[in-house]
N, C-alpha and C. Protein backbone atom coordinates (compact mmCIF):
# COMPACT_ATOMS: atom_id res chain seq x y z
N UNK A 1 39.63 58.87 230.08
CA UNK A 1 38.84 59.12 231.28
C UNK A 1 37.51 59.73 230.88
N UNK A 2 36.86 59.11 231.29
CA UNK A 2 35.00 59.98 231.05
C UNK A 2 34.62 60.99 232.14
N UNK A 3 33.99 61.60 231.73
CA UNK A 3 33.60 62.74 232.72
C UNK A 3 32.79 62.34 234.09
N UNK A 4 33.29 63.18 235.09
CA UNK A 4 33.14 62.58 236.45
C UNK A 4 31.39 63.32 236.41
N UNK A 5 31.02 62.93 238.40
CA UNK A 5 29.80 63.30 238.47
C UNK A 5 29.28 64.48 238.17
N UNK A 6 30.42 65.49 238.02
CA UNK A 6 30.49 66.75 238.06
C UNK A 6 30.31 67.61 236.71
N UNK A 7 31.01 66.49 236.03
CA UNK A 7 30.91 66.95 234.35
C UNK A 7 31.61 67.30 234.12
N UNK A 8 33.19 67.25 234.54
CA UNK A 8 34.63 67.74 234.50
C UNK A 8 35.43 66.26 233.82
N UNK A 9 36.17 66.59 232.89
CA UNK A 9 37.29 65.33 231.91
C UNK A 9 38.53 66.55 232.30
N UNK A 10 39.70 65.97 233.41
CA UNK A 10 40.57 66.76 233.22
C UNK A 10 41.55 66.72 232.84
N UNK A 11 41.58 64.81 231.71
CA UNK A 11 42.27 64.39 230.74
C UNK A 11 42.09 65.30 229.58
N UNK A 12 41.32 66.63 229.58
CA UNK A 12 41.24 67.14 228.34
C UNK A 12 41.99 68.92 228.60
N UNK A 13 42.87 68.30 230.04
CA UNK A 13 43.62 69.85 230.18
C UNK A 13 44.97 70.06 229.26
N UNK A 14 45.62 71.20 228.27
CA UNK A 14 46.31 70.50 228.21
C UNK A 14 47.45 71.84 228.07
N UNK A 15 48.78 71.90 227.95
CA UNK A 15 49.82 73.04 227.76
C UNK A 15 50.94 72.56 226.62
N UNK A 16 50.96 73.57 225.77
CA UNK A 16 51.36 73.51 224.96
C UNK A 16 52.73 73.91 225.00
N UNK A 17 53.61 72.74 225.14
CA UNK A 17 54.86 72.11 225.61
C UNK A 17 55.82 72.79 224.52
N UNK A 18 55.72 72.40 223.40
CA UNK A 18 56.48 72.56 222.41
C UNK A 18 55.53 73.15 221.05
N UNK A 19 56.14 74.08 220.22
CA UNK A 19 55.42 74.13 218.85
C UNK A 19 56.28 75.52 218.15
N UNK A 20 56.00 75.43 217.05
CA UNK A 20 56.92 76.86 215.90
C UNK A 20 55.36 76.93 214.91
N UNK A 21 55.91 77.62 214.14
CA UNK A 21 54.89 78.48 213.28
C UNK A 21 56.11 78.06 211.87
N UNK A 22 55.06 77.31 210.57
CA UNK A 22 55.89 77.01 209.06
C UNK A 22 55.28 77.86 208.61
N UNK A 23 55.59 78.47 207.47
CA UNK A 23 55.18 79.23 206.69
C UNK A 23 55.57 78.28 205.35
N UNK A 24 54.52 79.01 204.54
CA UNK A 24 54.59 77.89 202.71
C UNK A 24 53.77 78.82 201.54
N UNK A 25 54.23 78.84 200.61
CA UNK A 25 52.83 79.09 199.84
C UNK A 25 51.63 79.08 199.37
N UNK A 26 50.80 80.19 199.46
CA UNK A 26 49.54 80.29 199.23
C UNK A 26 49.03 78.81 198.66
N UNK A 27 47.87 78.15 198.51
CA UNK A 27 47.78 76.98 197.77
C UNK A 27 48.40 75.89 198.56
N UNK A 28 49.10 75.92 199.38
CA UNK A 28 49.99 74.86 199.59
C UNK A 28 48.88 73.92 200.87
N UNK A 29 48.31 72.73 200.62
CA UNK A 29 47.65 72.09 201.89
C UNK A 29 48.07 71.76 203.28
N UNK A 30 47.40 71.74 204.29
CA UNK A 30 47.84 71.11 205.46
C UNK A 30 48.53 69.85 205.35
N UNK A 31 49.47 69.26 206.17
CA UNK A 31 49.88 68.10 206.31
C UNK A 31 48.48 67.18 206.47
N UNK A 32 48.98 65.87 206.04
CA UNK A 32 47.69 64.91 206.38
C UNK A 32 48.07 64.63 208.67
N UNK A 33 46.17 64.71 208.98
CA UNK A 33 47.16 64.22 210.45
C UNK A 33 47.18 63.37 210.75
N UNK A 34 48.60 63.76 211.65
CA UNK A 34 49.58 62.45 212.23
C UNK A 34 50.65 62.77 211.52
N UNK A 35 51.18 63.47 210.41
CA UNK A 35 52.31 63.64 209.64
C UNK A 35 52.77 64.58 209.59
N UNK A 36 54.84 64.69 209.98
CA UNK A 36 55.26 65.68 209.96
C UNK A 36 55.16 66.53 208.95
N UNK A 37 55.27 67.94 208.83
CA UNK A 37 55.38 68.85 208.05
C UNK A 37 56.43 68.20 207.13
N UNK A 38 56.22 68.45 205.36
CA UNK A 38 56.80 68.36 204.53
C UNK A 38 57.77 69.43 204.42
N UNK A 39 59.27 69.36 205.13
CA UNK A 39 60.18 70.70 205.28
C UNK A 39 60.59 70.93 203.21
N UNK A 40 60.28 70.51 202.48
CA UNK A 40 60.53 70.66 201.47
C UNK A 40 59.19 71.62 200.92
N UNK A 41 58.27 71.73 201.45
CA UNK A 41 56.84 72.66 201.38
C UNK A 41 57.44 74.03 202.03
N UNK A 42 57.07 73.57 203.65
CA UNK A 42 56.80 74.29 204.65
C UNK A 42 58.53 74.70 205.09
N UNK A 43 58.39 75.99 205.56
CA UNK A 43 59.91 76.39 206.37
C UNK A 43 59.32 76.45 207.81
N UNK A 44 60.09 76.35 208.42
CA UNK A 44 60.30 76.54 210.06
C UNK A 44 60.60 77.60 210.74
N UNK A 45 59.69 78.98 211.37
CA UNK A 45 60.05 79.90 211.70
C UNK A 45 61.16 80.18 212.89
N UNK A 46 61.44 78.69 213.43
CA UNK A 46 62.12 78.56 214.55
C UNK A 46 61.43 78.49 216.05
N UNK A 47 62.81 78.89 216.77
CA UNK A 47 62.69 78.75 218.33
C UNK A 47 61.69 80.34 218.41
N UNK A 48 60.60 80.44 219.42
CA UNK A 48 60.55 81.67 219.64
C UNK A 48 60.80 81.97 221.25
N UNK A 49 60.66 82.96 221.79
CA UNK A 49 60.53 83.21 223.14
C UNK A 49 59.75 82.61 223.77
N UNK A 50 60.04 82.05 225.30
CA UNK A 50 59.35 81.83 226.41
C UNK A 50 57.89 82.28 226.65
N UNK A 51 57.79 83.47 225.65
CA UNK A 51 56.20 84.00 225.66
C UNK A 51 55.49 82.87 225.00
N UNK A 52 55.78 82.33 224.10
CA UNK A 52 55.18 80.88 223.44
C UNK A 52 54.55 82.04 222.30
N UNK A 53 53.34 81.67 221.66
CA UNK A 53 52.26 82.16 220.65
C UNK A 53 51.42 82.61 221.45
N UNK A 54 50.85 83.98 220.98
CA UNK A 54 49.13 84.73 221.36
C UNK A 54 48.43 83.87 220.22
N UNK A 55 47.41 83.53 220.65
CA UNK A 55 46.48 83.28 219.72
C UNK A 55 44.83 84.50 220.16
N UNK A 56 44.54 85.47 219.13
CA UNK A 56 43.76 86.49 219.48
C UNK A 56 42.83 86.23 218.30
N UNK A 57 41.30 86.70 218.92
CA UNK A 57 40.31 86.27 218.41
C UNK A 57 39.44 87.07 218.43
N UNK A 58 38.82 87.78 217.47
CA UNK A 58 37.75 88.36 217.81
C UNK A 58 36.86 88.62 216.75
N UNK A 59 35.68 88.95 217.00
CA UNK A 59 34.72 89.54 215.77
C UNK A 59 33.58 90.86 216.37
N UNK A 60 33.39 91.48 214.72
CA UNK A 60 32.96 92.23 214.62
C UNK A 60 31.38 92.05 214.24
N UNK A 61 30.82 92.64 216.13
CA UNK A 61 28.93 92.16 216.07
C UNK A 61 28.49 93.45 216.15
N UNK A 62 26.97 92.97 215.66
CA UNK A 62 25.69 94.05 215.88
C UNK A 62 24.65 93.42 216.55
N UNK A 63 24.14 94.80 217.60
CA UNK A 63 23.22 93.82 218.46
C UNK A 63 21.63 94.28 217.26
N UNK A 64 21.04 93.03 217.12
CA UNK A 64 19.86 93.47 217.02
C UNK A 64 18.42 93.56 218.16
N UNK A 65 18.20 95.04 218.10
CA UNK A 65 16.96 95.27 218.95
C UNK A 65 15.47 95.45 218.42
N UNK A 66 15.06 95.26 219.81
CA UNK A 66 13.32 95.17 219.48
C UNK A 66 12.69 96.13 220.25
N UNK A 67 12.00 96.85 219.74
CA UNK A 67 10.75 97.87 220.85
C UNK A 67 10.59 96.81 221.77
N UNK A 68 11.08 97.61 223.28
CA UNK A 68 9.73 96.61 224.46
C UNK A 68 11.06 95.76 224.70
N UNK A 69 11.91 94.97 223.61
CA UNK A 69 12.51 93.50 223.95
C UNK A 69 13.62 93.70 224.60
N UNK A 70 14.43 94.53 224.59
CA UNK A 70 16.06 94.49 224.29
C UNK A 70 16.59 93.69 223.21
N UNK A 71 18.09 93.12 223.19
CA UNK A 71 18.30 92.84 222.10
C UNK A 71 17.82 91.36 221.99
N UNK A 72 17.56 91.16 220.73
CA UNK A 72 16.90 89.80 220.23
C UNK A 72 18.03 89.02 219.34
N UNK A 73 19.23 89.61 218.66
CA UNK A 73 19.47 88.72 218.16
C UNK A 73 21.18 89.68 217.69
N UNK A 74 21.92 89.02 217.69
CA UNK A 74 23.56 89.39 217.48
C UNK A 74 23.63 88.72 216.16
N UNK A 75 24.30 89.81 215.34
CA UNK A 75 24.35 89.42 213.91
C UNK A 75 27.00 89.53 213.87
N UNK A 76 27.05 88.47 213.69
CA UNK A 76 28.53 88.67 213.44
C UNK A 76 28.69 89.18 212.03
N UNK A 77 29.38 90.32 212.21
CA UNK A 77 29.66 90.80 210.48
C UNK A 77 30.96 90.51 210.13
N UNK A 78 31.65 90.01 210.98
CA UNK A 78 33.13 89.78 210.60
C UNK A 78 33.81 89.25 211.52
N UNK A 79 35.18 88.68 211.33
CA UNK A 79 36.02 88.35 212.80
C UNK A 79 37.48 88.70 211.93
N UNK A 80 38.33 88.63 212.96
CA UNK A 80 39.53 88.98 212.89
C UNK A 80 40.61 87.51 213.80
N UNK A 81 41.46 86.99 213.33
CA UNK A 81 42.17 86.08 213.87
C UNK A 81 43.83 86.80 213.81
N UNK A 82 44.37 86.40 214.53
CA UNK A 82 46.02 86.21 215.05
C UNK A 82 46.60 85.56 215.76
N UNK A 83 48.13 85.79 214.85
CA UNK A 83 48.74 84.66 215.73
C UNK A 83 49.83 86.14 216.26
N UNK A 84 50.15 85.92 217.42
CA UNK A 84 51.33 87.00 217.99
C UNK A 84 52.46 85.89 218.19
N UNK A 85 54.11 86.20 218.12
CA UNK A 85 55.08 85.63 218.39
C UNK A 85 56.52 86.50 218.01
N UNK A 86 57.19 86.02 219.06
CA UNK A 86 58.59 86.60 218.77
C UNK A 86 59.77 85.46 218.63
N UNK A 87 60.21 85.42 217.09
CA UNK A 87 61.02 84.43 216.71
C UNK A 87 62.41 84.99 217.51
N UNK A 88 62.94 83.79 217.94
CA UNK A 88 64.59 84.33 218.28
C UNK A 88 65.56 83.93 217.47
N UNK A 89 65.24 83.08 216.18
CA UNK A 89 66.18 82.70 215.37
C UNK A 89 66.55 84.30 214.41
N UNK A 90 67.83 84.35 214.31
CA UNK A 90 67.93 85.74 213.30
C UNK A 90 67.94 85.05 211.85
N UNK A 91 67.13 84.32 211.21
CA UNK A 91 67.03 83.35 210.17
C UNK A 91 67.03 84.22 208.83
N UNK A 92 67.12 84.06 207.74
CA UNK A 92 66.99 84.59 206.77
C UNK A 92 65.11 84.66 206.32
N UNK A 93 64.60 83.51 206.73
CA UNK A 93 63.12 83.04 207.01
C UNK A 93 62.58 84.43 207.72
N UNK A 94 63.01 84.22 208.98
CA UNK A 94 62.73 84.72 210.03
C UNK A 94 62.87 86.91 209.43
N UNK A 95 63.82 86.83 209.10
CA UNK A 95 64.36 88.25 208.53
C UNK A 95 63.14 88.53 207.47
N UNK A 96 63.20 87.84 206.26
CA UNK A 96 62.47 87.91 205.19
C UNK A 96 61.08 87.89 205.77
N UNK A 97 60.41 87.18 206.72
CA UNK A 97 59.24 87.39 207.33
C UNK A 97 58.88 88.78 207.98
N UNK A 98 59.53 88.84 208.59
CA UNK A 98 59.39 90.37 209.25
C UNK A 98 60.01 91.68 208.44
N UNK A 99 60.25 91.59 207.47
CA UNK A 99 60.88 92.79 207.08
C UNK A 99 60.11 92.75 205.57
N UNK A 100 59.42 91.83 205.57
CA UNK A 100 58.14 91.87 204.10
C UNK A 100 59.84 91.73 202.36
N UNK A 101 60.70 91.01 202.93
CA UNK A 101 62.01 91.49 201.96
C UNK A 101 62.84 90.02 201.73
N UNK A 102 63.28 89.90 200.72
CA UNK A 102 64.00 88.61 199.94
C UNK A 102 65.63 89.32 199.98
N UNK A 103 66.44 87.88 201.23
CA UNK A 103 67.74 87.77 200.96
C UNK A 103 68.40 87.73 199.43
N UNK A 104 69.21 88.76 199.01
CA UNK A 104 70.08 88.80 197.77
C UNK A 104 71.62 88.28 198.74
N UNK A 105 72.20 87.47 197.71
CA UNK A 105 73.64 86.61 198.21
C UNK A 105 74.60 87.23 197.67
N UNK A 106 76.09 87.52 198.31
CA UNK A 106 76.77 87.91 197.37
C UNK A 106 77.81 86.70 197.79
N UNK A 107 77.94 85.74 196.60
CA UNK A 107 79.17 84.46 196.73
C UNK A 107 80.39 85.10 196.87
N UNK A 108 80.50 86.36 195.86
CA UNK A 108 82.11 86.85 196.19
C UNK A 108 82.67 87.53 197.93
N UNK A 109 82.16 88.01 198.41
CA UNK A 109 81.60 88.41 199.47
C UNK A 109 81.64 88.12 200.73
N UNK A 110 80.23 86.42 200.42
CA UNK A 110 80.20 85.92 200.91
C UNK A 110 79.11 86.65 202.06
N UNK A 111 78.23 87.17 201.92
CA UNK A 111 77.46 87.90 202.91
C UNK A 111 76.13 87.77 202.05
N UNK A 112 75.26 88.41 202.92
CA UNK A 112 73.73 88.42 202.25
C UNK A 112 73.28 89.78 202.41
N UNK A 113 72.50 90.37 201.82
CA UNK A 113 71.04 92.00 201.59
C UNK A 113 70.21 91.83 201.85
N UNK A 114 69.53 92.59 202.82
CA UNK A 114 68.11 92.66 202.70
C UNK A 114 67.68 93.71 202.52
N UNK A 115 67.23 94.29 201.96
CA UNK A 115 66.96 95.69 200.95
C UNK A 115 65.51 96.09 201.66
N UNK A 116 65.39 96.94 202.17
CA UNK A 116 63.96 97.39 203.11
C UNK A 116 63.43 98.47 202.50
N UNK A 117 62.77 98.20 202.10
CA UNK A 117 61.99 99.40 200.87
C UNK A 117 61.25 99.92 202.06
N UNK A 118 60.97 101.41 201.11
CA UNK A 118 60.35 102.83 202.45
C UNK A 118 58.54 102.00 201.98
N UNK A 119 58.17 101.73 201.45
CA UNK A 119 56.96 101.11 201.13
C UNK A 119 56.66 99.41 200.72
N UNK A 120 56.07 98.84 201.17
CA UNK A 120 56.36 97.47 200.95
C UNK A 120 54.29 96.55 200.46
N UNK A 121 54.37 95.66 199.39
CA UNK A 121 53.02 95.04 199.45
C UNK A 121 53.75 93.56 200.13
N UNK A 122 53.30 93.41 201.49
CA UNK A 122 53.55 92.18 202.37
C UNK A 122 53.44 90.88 201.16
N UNK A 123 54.01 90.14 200.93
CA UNK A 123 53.87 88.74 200.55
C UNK A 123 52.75 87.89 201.27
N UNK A 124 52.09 87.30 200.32
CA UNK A 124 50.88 86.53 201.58
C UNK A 124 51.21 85.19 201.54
N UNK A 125 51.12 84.54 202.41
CA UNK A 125 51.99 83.06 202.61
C UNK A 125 50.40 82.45 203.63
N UNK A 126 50.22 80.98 203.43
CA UNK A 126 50.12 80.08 204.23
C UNK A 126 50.99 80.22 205.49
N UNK A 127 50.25 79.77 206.52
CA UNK A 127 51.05 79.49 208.20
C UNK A 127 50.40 77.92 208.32
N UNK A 128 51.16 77.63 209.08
CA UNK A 128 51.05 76.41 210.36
C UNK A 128 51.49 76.66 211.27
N UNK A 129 50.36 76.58 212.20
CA UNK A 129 51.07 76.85 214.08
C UNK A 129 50.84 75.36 214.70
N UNK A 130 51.87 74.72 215.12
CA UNK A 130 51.93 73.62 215.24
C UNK A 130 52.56 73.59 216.52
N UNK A 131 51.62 72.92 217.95
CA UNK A 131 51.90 72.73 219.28
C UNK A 131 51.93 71.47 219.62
N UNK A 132 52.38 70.69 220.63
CA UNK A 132 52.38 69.44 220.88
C UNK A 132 52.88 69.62 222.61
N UNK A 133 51.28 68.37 222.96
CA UNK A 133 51.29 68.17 224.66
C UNK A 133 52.03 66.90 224.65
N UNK A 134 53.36 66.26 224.67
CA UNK A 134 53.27 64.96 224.31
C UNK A 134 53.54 64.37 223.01
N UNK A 135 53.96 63.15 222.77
CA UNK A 135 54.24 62.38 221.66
C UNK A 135 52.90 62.31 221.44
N UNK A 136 51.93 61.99 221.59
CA UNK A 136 50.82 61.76 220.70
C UNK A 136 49.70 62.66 220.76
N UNK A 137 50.36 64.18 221.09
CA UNK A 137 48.92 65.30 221.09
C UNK A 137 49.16 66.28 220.13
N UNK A 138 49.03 66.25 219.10
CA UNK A 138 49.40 67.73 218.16
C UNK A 138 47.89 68.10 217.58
N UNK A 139 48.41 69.51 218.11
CA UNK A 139 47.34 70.47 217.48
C UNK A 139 48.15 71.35 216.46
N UNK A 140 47.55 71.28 215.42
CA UNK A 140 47.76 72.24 214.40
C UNK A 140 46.54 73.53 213.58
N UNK A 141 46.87 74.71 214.21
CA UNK A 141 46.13 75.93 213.26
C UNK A 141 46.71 76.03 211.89
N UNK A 142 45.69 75.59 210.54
CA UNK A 142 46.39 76.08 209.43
C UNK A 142 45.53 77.61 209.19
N UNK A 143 46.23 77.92 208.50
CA UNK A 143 45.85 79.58 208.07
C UNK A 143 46.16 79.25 206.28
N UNK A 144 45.02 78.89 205.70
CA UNK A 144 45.55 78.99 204.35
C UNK A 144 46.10 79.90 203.41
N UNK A 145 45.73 81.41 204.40
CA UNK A 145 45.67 82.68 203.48
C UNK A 145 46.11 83.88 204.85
N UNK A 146 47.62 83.78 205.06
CA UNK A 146 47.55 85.13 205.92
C UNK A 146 49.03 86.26 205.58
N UNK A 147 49.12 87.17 206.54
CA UNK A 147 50.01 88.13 205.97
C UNK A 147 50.62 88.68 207.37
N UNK A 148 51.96 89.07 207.54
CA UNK A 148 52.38 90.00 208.77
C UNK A 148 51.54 91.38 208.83
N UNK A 149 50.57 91.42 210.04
CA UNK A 149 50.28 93.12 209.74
C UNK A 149 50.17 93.61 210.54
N UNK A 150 51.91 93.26 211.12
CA UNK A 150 52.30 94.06 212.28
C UNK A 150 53.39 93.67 213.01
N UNK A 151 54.89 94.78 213.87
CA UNK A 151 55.82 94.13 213.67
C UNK A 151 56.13 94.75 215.25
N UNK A 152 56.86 94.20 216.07
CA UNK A 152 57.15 94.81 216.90
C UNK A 152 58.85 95.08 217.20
N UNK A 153 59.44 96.21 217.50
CA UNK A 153 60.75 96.95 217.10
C UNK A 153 62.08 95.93 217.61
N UNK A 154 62.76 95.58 217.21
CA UNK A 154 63.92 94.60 217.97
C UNK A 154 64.84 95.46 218.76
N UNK A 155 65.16 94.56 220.17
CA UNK A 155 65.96 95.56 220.81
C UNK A 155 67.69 94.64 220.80
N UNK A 156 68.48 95.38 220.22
CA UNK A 156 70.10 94.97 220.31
C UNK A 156 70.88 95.84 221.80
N UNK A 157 71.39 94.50 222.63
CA UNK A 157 71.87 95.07 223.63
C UNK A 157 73.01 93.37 223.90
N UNK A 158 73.80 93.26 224.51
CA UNK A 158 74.42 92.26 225.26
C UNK A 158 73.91 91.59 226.07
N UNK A 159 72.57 92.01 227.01
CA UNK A 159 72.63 91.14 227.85
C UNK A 159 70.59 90.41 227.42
N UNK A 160 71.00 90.47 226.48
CA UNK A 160 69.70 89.99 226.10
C UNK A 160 69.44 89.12 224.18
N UNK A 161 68.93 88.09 224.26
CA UNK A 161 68.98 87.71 223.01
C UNK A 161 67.86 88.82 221.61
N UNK A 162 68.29 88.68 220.09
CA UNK A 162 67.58 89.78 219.69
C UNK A 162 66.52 88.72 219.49
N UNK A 163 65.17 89.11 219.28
CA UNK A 163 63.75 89.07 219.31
C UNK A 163 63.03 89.29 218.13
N UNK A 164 62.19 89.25 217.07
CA UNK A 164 61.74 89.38 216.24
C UNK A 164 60.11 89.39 216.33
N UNK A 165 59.60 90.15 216.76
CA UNK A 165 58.20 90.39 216.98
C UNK A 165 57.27 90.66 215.92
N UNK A 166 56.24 89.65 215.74
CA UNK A 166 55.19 89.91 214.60
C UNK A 166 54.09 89.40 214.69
N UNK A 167 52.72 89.85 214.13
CA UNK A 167 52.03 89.64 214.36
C UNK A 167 51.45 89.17 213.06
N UNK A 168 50.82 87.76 213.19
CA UNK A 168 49.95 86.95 211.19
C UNK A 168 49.07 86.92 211.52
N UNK A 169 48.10 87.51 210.87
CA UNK A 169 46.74 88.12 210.50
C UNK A 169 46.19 87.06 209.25
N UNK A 170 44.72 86.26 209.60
CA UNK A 170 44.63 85.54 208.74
C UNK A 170 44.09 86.44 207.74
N UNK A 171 43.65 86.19 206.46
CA UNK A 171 43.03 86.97 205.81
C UNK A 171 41.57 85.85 205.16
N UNK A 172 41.99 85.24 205.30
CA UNK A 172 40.28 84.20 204.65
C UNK A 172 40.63 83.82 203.05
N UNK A 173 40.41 82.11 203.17
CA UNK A 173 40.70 81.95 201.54
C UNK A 173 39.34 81.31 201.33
N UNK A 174 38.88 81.81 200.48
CA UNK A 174 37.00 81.35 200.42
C UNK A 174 36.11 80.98 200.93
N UNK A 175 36.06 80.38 201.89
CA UNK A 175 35.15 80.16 203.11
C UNK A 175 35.70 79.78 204.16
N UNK A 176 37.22 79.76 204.33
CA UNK A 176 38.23 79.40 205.05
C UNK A 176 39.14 80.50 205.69
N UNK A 177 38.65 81.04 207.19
CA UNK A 177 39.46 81.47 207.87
C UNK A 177 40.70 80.80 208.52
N UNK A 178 40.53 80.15 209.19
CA UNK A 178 42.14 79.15 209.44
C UNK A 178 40.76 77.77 209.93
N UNK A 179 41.41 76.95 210.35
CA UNK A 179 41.10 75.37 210.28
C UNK A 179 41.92 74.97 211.45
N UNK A 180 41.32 74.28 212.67
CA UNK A 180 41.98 73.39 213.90
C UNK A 180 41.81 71.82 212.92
N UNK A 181 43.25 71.26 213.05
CA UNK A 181 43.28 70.08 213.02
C UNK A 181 44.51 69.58 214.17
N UNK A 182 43.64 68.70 215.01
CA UNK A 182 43.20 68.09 216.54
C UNK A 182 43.69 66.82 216.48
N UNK A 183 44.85 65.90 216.47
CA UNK A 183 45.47 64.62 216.50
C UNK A 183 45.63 64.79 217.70
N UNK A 184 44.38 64.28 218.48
CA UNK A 184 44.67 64.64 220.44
C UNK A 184 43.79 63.08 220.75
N UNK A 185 44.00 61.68 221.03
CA UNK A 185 42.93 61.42 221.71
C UNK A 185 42.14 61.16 222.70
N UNK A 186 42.32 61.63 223.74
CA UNK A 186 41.31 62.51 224.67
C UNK A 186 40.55 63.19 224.05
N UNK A 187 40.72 64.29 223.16
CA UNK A 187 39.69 65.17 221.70
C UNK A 187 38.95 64.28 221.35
N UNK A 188 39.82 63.43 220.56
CA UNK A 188 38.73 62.69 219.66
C UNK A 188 37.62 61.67 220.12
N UNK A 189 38.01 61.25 221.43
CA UNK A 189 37.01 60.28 222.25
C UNK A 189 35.83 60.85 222.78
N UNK A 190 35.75 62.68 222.85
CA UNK A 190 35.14 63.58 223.15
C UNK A 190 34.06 63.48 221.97
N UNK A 191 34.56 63.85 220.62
CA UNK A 191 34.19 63.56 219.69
C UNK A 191 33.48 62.92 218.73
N UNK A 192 33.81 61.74 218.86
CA UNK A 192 33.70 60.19 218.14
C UNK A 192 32.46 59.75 218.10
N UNK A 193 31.90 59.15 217.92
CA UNK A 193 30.34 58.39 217.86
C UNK A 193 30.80 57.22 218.67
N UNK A 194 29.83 56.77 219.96
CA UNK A 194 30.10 55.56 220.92
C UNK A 194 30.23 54.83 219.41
N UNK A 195 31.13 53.36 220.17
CA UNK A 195 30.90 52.37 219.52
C UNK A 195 29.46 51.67 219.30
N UNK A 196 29.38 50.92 217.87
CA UNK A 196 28.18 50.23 218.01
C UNK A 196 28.06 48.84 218.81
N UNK A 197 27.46 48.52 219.44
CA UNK A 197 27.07 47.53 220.41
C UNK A 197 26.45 46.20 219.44
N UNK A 198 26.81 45.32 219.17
CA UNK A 198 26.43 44.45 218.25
C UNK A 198 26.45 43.33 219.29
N UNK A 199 25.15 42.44 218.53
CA UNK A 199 24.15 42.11 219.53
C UNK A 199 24.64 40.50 218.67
């Protein structure tokens, strides 16, 4: 649909139906798009809550002023990105993510450890936040370079499932804060260069 008289496309509204958050190692590339995540790369943080993902955004400005002018010119010195979510899978993924800590197995046992040190250096991992309006709309945020830096407390009760609250903080891998890659086309027709008209 092209934009009406008004200047409104409201083929370009859209809700993000379905999506999880992979985590992978540092180094590790985005999927090519159009292609599922390589689960042999990437893990699957799971189902999360009905809250879906925060996506929070912000940066750190200075106004610049002028005698006489007011300000003339905003200088960004920094930004800050996040993703907020509460996994409901109690996953070993999911555990090891939020608790900055690596499952130890015991075969005899038959149980698993997670050892929660009083001090911890977070592991830094690659993310993919991966949403989809539809069979043919996926949006994917990669984060080449981020870290949990920040957790919110789980509550254990019966009449409620447990929750795993955290917050991934990108951190920037060389000129790369995170990256939208957009397999939407409504997006891309937005996008695209008209066709050429050949005469």
């Amino acid at each position: 649909m092209a934009r009406d008289a008004e200047g409104y496309n409201t083929d370009l509204v859209r809700v993000a139906v379905t999506g999880t958050i992979y985590t992978a190692d540092t180094g590790t590339d985005i999927p090519p798009a159009g292609k599922p995540a390589d689960m042999q790369k990437w893990t699957p943080l799971g189902a999360f809550t009905d809250d879906g993902v925060e996506h929070n955004f912000e940066e750190d400005t200075e106004e610049v002023k002028s005698w006489g002018r007011g300000t003339v010119r905003v200088i960004v010195k920094g930004r800050t990105l996040t993703l907020k979510l509460s996994a409901l899978e109690s996953s070993p993924d999911v555990l090891g993510t939020f608790y900055g800590a690596v499952p130890t197995v015991d075969k005899v046992a038959r149980s698993v450890t997670l050892d929660i040190q009083p001090n911890v250096a977070r592991p830094k991992s690659a993310y993919l936040f991966e949403w989809r309006d539809g069979d043919d709309k996926t949006w994917r945020m990669f984060i080449p370079k981020g870290q949990v830096s920040e957790v919110e407390s789980p509550k254990f009760s019966g009449g409620d499932a447990v929750s795993w609250g955290m917050t991934l903080q990108a951190l920037g891998s060389g000129d790369s804060l995170a990256q939208w890659q957009i397999t939407d086309p409504d997006f891309y027709a937005e996008v695209a260069p008209p066709p050429e008209i050949k005469e």
